[in-house]
Protein backbone atom coordinates (compact mmCIF):
# COMPACT_ATOMS: atom_id res chain seq x y z
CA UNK A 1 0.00 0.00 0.00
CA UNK A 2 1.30 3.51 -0.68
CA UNK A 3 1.93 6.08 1.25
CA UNK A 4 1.36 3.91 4.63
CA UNK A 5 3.79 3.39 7.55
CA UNK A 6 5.53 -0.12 8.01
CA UNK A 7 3.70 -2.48 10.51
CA UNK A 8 5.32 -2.77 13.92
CA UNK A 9 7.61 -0.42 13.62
CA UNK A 10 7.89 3.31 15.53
CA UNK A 11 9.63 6.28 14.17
CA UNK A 12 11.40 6.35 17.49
CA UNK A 13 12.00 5.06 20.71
CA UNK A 14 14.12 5.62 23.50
CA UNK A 15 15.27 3.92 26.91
CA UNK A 16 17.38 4.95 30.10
CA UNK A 17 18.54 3.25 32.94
CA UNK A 18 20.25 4.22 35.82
CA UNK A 19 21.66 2.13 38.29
CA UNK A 20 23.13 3.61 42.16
CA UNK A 21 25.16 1.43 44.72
CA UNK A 22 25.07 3.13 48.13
CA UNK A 23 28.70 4.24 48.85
CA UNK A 24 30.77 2.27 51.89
CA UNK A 25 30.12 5.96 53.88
CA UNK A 26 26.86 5.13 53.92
CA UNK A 27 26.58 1.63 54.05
CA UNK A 28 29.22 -0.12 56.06
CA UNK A 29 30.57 -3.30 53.65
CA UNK A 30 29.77 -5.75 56.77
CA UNK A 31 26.68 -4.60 56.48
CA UNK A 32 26.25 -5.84 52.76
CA UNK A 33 25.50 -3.76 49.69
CA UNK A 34 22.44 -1.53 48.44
CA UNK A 35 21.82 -0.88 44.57
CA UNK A 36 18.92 0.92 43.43
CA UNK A 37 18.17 0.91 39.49
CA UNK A 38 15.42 2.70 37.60
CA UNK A 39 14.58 2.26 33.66
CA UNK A 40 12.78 4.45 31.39
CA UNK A 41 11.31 3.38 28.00
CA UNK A 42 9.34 5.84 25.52
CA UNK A 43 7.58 4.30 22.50
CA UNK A 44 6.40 6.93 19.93
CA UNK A 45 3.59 4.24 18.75
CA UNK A 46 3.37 2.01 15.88
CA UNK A 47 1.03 0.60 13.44
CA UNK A 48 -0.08 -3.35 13.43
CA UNK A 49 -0.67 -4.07 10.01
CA UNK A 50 0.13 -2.30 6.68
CA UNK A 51 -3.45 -1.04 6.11
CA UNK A 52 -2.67 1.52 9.43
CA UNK A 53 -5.99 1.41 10.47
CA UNK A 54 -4.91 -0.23 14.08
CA UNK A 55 -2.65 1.77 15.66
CA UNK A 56 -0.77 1.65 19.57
CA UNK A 57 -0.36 5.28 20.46
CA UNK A 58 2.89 6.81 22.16
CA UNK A 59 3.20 5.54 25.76
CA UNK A 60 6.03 5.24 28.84
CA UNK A 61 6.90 3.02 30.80
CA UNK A 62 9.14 3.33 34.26
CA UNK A 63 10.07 0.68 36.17
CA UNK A 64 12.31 0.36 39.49
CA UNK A 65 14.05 -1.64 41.91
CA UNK A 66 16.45 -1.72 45.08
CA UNK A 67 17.79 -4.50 45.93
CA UNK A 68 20.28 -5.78 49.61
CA UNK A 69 23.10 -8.02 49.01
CA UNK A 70 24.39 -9.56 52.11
CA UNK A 71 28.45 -9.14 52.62
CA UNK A 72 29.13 -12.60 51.68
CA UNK A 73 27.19 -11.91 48.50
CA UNK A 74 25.00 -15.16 49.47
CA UNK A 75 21.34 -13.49 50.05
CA UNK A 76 19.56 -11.26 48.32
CA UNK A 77 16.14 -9.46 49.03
CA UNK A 78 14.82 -6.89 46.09
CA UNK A 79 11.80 -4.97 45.77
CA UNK A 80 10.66 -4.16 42.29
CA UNK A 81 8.19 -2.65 40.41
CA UNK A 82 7.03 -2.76 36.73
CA UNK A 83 5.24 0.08 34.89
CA UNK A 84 4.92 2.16 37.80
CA UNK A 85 3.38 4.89 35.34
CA UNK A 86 0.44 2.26 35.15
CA UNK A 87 0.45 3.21 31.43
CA UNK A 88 -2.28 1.30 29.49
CA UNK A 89 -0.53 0.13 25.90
CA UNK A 90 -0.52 -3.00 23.75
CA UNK A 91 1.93 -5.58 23.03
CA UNK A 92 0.38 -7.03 20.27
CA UNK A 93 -3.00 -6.09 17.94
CA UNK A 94 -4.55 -7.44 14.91
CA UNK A 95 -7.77 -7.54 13.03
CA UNK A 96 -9.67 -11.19 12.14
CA UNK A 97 -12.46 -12.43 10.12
CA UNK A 98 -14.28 -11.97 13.60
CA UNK A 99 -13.15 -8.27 14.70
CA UNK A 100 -9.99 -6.72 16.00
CA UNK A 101 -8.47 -8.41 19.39
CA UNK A 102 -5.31 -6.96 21.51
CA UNK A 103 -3.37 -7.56 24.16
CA UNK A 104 -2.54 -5.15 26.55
CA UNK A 105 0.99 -5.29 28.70
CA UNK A 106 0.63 -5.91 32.12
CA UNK A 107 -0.86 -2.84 34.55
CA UNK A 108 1.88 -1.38 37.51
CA UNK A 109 2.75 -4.45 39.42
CA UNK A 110 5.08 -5.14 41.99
CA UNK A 111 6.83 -7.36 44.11
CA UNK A 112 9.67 -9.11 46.32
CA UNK A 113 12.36 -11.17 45.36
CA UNK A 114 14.70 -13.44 47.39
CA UNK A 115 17.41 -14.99 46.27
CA UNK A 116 20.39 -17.62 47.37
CA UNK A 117 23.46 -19.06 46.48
CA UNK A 118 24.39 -22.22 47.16
């Protein structure tokens, strides 16, 4: 078709992530270790199919964690969080015989890890 945009594919995107480890000033090395990360992605939208009449609009999406390391790097405990914007987009879309269906990403969610080495 011309003059339409190419399926599944934005004009632009863009991601950051930072990560931070808490300084031995601040957290004694007997104590264990601290990192905190955070992650930024922008998606300026893109169409489905090559007729463009389904298109995902721009959308962000943030999503964090800190984690504790113990000093014998053995144990850790992290608290995350995914798409703490709570930003409503779809990870896939496509028309049928029967109507259009999409799936949306998962809303802000959150959690606790632990972890062990053995």
């Amino acid at each position: 078709m011309r003059g339409n945009r190419l399926g599944l594919a934005p004009d632009f995107t863009a991601n950051l992530g930072l990560d931070y480890k808490l300084p031995p000033a601040l957290m004694p090395v007997a104590w264990g270790s601290v990192t905190a990360n955070v992650t930024y992605a922008f998606n300026d939208g893109w169409y489905a199919e090559p007729e463009n009449r389904l298109r995902q609009p721009s959308y962000n999406v943030v999503n964090s964690s800190v984690s504790w390391s113990s000093a014998d790097e053995l144990n850790r405990v992290t608290v995350w969080g995914d798409n703490l914007s709570n930003s409503q987009y779809t990870v896939a879309l496509a028309s049928q015989d029967t109507g259009d269906f999409a799936i949306y990403a998962p809303p802000r969610t959150y959690g606790i890890k632990y972890q062990r080495k053995f």
